[in-house]
PDB file of N, CA and C in Angstrom:
ATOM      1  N   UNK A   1       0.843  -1.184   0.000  1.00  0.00           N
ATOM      2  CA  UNK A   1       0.000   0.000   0.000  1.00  0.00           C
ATOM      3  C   UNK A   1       0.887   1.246   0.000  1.00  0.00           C
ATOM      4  N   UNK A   2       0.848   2.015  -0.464  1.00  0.00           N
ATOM      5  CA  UNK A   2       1.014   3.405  -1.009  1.00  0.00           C
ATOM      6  C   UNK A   2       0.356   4.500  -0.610  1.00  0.00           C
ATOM      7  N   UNK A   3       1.292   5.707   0.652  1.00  0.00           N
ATOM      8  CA  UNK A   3       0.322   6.746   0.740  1.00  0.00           C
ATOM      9  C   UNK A   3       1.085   8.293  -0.222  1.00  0.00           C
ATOM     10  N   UNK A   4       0.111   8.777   0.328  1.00  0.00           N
ATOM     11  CA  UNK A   4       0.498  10.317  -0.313  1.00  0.00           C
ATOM     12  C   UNK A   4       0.383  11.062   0.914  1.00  0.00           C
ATOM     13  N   UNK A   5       1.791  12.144   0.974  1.00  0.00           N
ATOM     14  CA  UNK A   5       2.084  12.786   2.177  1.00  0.00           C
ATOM     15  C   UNK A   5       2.581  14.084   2.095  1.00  0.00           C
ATOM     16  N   UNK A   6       1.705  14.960   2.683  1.00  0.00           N
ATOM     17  CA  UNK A   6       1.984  16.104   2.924  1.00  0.00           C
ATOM     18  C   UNK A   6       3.486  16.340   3.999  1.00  0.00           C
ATOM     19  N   UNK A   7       4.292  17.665   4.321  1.00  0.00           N
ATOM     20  CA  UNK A   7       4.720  17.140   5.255  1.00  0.00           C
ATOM     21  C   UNK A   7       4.511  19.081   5.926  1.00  0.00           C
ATOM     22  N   UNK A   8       5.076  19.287   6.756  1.00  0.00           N
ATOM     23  CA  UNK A   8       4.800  20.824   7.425  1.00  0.00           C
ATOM     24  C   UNK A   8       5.077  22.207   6.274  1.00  0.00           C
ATOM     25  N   UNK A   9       5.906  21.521   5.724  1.00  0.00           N
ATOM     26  CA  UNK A   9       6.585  22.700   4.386  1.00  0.00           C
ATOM     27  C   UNK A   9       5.623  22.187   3.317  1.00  0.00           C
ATOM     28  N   UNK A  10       4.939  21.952   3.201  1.00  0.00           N
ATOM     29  CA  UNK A  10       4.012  21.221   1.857  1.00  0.00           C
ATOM     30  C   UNK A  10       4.775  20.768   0.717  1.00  0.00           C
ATOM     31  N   UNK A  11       5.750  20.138   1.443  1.00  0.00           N
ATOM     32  CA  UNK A  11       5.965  19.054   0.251  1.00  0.00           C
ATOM     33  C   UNK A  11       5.655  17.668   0.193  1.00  0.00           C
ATOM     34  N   UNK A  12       5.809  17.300  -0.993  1.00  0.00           N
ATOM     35  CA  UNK A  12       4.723  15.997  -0.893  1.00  0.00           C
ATOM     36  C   UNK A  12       5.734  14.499  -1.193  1.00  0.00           C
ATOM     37  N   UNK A  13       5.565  13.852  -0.813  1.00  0.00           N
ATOM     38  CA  UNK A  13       5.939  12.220  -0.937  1.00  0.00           C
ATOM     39  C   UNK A  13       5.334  11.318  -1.123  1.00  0.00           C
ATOM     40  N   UNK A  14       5.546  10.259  -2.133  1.00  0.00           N
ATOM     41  CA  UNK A  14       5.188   9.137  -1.824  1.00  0.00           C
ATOM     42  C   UNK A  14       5.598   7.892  -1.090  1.00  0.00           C
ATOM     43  N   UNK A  15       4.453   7.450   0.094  1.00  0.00           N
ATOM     44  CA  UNK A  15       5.482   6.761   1.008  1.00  0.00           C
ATOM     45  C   UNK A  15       4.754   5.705   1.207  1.00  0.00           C
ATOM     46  N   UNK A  16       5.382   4.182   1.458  1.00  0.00           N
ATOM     47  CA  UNK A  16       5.321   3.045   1.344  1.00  0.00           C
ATOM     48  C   UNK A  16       4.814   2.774   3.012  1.00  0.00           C
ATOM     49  N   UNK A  17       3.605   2.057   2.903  1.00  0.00           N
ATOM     50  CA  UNK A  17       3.059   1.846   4.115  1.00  0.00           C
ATOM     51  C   UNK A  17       3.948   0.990   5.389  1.00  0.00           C
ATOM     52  N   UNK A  18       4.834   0.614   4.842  1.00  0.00           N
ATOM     53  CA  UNK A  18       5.897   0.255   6.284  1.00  0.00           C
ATOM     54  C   UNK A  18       6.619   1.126   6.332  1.00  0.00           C
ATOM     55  N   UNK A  19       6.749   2.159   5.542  1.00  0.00           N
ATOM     56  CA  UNK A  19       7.449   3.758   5.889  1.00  0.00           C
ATOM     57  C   UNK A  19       6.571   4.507   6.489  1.00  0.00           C
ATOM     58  N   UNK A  20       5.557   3.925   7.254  1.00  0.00           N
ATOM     59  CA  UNK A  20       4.744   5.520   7.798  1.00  0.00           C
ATOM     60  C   UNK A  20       5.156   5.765   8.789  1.00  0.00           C
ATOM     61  N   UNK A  21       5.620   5.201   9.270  1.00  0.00           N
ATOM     62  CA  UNK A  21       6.142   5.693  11.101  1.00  0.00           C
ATOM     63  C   UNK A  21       7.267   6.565  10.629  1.00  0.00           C
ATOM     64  N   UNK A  22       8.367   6.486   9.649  1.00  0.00           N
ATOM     65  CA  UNK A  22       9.367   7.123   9.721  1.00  0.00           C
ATOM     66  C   UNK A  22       8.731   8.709   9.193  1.00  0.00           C
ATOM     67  N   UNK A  23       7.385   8.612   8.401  1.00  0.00           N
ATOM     68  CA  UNK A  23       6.528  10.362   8.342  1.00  0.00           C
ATOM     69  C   UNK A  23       5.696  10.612   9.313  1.00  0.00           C
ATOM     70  N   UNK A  24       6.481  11.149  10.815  1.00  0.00           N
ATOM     71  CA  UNK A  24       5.316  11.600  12.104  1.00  0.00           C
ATOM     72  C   UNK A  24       4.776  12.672  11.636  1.00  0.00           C
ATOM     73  N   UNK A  25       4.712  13.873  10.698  1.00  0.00           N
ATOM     74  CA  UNK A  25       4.530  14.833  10.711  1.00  0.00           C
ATOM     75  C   UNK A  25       3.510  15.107   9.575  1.00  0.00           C
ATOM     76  N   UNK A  26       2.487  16.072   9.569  1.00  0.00           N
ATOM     77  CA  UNK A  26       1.658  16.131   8.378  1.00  0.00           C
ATOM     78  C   UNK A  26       0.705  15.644   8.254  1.00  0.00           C
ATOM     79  N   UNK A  27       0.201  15.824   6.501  1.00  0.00           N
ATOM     80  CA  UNK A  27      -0.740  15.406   6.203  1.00  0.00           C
ATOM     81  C   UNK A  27      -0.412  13.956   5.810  1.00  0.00           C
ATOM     82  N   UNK A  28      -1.283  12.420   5.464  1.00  0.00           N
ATOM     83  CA  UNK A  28      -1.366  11.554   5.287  1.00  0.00           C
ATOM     84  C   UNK A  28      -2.544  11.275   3.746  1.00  0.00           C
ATOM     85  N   UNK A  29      -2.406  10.708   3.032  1.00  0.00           N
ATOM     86  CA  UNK A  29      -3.277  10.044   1.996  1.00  0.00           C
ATOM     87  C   UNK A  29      -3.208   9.165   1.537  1.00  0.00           C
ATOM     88  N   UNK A  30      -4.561   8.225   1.378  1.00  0.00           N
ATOM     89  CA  UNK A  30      -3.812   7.021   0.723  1.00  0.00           C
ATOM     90  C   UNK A  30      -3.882   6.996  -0.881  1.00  0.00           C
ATOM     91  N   UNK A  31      -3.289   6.612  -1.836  1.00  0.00           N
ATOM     92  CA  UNK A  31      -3.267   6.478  -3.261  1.00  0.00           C
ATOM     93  C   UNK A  31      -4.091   5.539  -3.931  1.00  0.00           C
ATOM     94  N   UNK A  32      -4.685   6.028  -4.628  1.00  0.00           N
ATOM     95  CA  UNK A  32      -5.201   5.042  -5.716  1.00  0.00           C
ATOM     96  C   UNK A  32      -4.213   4.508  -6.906  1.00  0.00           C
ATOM     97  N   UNK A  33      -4.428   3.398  -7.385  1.00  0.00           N
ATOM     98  CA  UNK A  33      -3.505   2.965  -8.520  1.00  0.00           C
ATOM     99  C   UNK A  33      -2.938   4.280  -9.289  1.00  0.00           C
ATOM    100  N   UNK A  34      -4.200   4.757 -10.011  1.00  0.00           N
ATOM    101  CA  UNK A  34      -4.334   5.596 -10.791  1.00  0.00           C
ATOM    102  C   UNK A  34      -3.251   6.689 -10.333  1.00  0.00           C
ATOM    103  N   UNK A  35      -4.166   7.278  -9.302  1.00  0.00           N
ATOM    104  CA  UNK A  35      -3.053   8.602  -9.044  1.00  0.00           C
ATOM    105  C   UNK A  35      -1.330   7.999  -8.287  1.00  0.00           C
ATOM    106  N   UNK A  36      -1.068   6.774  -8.070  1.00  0.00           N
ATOM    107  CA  UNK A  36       0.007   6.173  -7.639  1.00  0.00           C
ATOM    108  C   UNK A  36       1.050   5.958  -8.656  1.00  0.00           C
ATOM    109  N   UNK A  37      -0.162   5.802 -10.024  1.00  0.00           N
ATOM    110  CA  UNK A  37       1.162   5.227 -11.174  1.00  0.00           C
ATOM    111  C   UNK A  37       1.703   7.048 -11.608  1.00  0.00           C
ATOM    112  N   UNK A  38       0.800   7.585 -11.602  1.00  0.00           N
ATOM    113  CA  UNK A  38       1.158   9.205 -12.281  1.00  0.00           C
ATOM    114  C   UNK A  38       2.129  10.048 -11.389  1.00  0.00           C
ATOM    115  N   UNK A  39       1.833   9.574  -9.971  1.00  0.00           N
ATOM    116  CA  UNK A  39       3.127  10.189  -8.968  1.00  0.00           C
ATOM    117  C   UNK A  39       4.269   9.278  -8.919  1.00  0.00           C
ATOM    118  N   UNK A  40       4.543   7.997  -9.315  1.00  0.00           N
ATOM    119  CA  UNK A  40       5.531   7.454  -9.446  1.00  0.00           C
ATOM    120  C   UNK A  40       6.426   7.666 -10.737  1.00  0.00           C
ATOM    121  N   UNK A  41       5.292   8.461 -11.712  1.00  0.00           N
ATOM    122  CA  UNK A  41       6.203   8.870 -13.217  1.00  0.00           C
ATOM    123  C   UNK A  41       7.271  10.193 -12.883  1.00  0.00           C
ATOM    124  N   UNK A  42       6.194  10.732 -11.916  1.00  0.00           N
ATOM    125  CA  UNK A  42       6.749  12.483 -11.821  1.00  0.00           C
ATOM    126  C   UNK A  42       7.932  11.986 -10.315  1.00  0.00           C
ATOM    127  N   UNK A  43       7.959  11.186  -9.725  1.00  0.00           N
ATOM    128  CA  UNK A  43       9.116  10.913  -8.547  1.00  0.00           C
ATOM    129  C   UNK A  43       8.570  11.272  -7.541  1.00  0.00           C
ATOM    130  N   UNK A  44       9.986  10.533  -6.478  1.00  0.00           N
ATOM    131  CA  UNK A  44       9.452  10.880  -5.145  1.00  0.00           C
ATOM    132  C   UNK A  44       9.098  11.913  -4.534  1.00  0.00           C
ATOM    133  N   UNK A  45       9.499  13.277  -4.903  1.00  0.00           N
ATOM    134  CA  UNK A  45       8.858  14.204  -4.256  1.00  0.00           C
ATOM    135  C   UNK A  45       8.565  14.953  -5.440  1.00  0.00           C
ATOM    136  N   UNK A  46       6.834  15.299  -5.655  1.00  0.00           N
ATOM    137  CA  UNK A  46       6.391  16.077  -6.111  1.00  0.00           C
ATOM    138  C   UNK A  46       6.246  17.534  -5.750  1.00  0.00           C
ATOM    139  N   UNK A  47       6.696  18.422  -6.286  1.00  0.00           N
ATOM    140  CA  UNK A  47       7.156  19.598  -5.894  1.00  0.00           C
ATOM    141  C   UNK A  47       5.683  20.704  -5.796  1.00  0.00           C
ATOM    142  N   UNK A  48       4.608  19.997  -6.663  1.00  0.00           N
ATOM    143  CA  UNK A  48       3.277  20.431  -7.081  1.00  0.00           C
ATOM    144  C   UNK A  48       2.220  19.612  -7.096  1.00  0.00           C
ATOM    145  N   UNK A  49       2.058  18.563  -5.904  1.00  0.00           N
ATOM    146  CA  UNK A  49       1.401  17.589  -5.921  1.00  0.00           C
ATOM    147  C   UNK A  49       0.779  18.313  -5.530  1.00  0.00           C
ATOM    148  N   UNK A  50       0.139  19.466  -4.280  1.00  0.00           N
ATOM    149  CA  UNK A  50      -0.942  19.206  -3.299  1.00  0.00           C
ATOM    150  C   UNK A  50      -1.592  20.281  -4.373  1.00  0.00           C
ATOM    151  N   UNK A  51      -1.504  21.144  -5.473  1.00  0.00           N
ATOM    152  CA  UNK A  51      -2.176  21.692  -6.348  1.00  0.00           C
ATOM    153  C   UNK A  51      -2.617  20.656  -6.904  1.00  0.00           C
ATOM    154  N   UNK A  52      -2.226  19.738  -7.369  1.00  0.00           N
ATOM    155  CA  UNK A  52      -2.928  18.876  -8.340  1.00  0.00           C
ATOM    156  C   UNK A  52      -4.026  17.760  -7.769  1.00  0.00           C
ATOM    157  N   UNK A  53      -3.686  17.338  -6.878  1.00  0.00           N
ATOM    158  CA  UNK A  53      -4.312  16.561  -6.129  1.00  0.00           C
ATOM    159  C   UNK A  53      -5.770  17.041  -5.029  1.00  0.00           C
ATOM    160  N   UNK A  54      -5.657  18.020  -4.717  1.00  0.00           N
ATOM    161  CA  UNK A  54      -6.273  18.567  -3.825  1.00  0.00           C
ATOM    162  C   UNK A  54      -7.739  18.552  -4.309  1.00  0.00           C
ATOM    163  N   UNK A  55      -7.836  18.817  -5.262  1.00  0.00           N
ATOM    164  CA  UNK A  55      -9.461  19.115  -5.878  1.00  0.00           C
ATOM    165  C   UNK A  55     -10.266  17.546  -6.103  1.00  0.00           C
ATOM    166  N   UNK A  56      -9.498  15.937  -5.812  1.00  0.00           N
ATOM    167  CA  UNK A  56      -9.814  15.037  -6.274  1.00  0.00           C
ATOM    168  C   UNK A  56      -9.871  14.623  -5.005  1.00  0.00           C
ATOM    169  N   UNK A  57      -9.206  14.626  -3.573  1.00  0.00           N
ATOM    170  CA  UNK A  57      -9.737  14.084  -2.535  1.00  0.00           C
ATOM    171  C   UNK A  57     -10.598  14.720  -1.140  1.00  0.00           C
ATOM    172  N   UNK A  58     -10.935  14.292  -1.084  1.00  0.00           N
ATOM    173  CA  UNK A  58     -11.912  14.879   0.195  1.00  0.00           C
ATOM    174  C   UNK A  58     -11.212  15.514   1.169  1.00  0.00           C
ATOM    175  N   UNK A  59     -11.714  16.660   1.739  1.00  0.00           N
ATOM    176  CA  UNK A  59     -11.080  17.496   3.303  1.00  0.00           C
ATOM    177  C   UNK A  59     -10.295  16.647   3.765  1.00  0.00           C
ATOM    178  N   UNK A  60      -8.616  17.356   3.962  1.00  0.00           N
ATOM    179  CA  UNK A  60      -7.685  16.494   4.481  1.00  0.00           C
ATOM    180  C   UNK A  60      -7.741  17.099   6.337  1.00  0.00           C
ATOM    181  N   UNK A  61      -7.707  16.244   6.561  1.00  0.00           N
ATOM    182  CA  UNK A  61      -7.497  16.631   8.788  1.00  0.00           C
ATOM    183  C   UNK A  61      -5.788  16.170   8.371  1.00  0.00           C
ATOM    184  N   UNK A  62      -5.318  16.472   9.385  1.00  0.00           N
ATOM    185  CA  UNK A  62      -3.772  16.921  10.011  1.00  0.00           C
ATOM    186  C   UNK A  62      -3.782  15.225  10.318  1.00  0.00           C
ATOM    187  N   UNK A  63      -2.347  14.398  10.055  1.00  0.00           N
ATOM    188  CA  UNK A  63      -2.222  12.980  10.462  1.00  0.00           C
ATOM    189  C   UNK A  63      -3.572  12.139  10.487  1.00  0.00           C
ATOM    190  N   UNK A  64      -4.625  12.219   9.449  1.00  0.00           N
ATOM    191  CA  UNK A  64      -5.601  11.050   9.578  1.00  0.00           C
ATOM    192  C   UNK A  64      -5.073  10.547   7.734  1.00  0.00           C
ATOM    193  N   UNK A  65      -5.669   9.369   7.839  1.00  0.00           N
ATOM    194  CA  UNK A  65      -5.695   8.469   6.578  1.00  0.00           C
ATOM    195  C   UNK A  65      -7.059   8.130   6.313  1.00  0.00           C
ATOM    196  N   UNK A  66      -7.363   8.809   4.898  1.00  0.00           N
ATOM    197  CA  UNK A  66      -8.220   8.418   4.343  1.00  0.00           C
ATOM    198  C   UNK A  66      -8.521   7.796   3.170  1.00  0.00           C
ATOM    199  N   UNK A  67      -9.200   6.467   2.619  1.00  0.00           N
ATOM    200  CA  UNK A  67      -9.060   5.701   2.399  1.00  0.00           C
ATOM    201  C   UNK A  67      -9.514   6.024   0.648  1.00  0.00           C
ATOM    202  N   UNK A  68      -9.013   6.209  -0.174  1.00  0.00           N
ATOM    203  CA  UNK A  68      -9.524   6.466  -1.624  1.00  0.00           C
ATOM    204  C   UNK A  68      -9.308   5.376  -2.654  1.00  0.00           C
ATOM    205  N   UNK A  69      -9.138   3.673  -2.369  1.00  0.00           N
ATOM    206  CA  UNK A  69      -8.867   2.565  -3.071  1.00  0.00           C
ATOM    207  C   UNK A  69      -7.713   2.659  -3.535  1.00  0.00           C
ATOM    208  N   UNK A  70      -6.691   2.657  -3.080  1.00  0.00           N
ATOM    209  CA  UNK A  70      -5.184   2.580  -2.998  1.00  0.00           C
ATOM    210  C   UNK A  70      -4.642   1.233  -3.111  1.00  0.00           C
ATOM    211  N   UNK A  71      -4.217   0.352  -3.804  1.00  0.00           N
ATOM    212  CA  UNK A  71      -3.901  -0.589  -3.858  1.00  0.00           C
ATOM    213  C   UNK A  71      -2.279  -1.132  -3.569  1.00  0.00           C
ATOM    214  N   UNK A  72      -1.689  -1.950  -2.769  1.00  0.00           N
ATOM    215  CA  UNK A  72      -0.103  -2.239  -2.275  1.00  0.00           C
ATOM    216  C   UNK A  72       0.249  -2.773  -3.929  1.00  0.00           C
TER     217      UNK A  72
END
């Protein structure tokens, strides 16, 4: 499983669900295939993810995970 992560500076990562403990900080998301294969084209840190992304998932809260069919 695959999330998408804000972090205090709004930059964004993609981070591997036995990597979540090493991101205490931020926002949390989980990935869908879809948007997983398109952030894995553009790399690990998207410099302009939370513009792009933002309008496709629901109200983010501070450290919660929400669940948008994200597949490992």
């Amino acid at each position: 499983m695959y999330y998408f992560g804000i972090d205090n500076h709004d930059r964004c990562y993609i981070i591997h669900a036995d990597r979540l403990d090493t991101f205490q900080r931020g926002r949390i998301e989980q990935l869908s295939r879809r948007e997983r294969r398109f952030a894995m084209l553009e790399g690990h840190l998207l410099k302009r993810c939370f513009a792009v992304y933002q309008t496709s998932w629901p109200k983010r809260r501070s450290g919660s995970l929400t669940s948008t069919g994200g597949v490992s």
